[in-house]
C-alpha atoms as a PDB file:
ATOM      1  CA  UNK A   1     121.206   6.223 112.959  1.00  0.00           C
ATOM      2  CA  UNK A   2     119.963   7.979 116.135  1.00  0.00           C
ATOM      3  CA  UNK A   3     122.754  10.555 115.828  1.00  0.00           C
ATOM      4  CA  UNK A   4     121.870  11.027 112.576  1.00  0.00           C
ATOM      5  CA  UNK A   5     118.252  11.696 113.019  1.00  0.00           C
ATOM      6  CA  UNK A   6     119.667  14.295 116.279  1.00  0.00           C
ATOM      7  CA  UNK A   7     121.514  16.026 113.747  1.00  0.00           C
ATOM      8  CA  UNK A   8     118.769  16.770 111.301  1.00  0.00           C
ATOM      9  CA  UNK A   9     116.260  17.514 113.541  1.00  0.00           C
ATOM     10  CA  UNK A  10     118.584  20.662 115.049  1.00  0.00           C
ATOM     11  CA  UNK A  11     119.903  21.388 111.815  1.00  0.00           C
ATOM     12  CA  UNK A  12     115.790  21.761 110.776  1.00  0.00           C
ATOM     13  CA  UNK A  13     115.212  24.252 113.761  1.00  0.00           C
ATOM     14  CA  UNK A  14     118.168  26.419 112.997  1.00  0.00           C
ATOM     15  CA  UNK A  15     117.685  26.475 109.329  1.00  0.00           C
ATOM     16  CA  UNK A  16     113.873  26.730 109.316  1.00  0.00           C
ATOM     17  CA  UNK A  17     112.656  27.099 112.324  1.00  0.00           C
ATOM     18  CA  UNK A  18     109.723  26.392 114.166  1.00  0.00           C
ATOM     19  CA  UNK A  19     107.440  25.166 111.054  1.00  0.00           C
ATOM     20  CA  UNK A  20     104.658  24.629 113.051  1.00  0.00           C
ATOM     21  CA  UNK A  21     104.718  28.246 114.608  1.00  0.00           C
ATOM     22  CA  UNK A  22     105.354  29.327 110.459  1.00  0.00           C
ATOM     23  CA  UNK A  23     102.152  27.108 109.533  1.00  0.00           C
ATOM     24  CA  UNK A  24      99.862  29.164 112.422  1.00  0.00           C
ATOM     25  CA  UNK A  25     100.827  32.566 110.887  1.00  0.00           C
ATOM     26  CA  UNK A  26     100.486  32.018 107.474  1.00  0.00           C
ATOM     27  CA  UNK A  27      96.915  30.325 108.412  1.00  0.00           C
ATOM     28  CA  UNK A  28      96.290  33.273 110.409  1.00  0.00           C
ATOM     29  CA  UNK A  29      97.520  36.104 107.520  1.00  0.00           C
ATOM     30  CA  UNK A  30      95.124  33.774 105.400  1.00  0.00           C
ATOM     31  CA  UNK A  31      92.545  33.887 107.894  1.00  0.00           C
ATOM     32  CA  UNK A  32      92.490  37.484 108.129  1.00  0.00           C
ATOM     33  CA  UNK A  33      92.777  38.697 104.461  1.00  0.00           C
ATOM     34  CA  UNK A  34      88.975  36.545 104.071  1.00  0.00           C
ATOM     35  CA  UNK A  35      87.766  37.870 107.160  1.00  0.00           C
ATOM     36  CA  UNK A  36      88.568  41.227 105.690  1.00  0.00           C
ATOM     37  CA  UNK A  37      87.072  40.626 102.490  1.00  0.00           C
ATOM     38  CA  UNK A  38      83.743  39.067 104.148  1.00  0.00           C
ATOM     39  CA  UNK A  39      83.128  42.754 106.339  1.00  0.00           C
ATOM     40  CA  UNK A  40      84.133  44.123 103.125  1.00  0.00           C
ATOM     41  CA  UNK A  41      81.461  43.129 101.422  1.00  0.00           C
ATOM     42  CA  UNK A  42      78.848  43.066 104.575  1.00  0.00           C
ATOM     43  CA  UNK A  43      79.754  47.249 104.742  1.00  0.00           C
ATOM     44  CA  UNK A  44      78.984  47.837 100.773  1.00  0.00           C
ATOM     45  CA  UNK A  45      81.248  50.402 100.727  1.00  0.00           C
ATOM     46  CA  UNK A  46      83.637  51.001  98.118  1.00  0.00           C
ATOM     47  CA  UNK A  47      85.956  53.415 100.104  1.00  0.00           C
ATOM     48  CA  UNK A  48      87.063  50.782 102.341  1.00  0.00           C
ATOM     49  CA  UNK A  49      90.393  51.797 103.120  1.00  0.00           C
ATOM     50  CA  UNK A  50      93.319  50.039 105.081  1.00  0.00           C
ATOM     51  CA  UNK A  51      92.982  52.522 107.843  1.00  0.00           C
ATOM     52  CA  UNK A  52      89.335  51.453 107.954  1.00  0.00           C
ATOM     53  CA  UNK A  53      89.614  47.486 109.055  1.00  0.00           C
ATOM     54  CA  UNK A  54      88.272  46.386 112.455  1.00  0.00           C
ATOM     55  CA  UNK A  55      86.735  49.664 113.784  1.00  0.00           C
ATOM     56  CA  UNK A  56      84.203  50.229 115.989  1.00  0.00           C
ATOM     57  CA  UNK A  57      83.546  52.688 112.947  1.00  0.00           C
ATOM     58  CA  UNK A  58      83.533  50.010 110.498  1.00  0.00           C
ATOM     59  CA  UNK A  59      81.898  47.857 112.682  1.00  0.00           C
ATOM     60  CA  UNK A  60      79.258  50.240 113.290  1.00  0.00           C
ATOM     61  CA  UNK A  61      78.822  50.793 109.367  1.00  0.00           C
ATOM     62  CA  UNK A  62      77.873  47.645 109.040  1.00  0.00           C
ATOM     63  CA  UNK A  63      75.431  46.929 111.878  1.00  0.00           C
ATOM     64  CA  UNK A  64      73.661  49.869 110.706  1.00  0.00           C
ATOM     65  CA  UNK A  65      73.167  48.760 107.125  1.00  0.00           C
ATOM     66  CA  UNK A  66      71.624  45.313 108.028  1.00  0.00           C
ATOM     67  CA  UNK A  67      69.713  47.558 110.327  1.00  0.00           C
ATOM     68  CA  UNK A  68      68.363  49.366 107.637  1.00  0.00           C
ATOM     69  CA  UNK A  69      67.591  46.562 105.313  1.00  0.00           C
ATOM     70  CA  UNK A  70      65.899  44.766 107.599  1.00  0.00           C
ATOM     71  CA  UNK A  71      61.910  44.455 106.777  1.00  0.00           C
ATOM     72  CA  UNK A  72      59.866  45.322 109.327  1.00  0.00           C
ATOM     73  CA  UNK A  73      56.549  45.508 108.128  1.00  0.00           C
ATOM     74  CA  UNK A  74      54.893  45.634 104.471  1.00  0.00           C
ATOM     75  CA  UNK A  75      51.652  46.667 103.387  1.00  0.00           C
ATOM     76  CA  UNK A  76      48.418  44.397 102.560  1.00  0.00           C
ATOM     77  CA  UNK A  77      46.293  45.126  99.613  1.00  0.00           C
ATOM     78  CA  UNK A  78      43.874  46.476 101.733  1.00  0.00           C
ATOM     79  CA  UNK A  79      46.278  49.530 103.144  1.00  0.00           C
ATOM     80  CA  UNK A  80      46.530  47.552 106.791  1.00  0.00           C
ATOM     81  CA  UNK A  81      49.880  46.896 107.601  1.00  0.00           C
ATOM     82  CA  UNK A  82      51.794  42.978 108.292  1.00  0.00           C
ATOM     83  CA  UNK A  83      54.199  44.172 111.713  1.00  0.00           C
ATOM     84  CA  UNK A  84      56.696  41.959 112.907  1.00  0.00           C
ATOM     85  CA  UNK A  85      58.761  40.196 112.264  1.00  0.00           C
ATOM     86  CA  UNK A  86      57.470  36.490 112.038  1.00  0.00           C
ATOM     87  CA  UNK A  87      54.155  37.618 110.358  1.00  0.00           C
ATOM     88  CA  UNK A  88      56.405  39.181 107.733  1.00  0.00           C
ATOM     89  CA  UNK A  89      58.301  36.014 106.958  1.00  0.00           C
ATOM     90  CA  UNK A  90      54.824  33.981 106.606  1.00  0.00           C
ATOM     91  CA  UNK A  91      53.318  37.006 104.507  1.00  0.00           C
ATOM     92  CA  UNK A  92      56.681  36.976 102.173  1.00  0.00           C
ATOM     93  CA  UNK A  93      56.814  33.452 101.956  1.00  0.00           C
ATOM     94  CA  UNK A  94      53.397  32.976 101.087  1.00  0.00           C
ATOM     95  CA  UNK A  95      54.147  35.379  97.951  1.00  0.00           C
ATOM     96  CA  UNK A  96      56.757  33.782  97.262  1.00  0.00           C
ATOM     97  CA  UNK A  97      55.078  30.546  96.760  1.00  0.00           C
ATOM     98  CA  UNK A  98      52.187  32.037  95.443  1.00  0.00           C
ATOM     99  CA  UNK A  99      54.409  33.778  92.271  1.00  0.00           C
ATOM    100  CA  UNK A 100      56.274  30.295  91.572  1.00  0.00           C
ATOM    101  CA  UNK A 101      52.741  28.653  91.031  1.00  0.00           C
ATOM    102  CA  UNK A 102      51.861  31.148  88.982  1.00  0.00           C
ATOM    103  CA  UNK A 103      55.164  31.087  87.393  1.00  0.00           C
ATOM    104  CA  UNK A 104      54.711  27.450  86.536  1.00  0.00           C
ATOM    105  CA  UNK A 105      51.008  27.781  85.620  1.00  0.00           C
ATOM    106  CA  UNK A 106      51.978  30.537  82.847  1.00  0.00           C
ATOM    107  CA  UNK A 107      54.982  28.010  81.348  1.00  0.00           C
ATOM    108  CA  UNK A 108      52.628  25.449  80.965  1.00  0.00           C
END
């Protein structure tokens, strides 16, 4: 029986290989094609090329796009300005809430 098992374990490595080391790759190939996707989409840019992936270009594109969606003030009704950033979180979520209760109040 021990010969036997012997035997099919070598005849496993030289017909397949290391499956383990086949597993990693193909979780890695997997890996990568989402990762790819995910800056992809983060970059918004429908040129994205295979020459383009994992650039500091790339990389850059899409630094500077959060950059430039990024909120950093909004105005008051009163033409004064709301700077920084955790005033502008309070001031948006206070709209937010605000509109929902008025949302709610007009359904009723």
């Amino acid at each position: 029986m021990k010969n036997t098992k012997v035997a099919l374990s070598k005849w496993s490595r030289e017909k397949f290989g290391d499956i383990f080391n086949h597993l990693k790759i193909r979780e890695d190939i997997v890996r990568l094609h989402y990762e790819e996707k995910y800056w992809k989409q983060k970059a918004g840019i429908p040129w994205f090329s295979e020459g383009d992936r994992n650039t500091k270009f790339f990389h850059n594109l899409v630094n500077g796009r959060r950059k430039r969606l990024l909120i950093n003030r909004i105005g008051k009704n009163n033409g004064k300005w709301v700077v920084g950033q955790e005033e502008v979180q309070l001031k948006l979520s206070n709209f937010i809430i605000i509109s929902s209760i008025l949302i709610l109040i007009m359904r009723s």
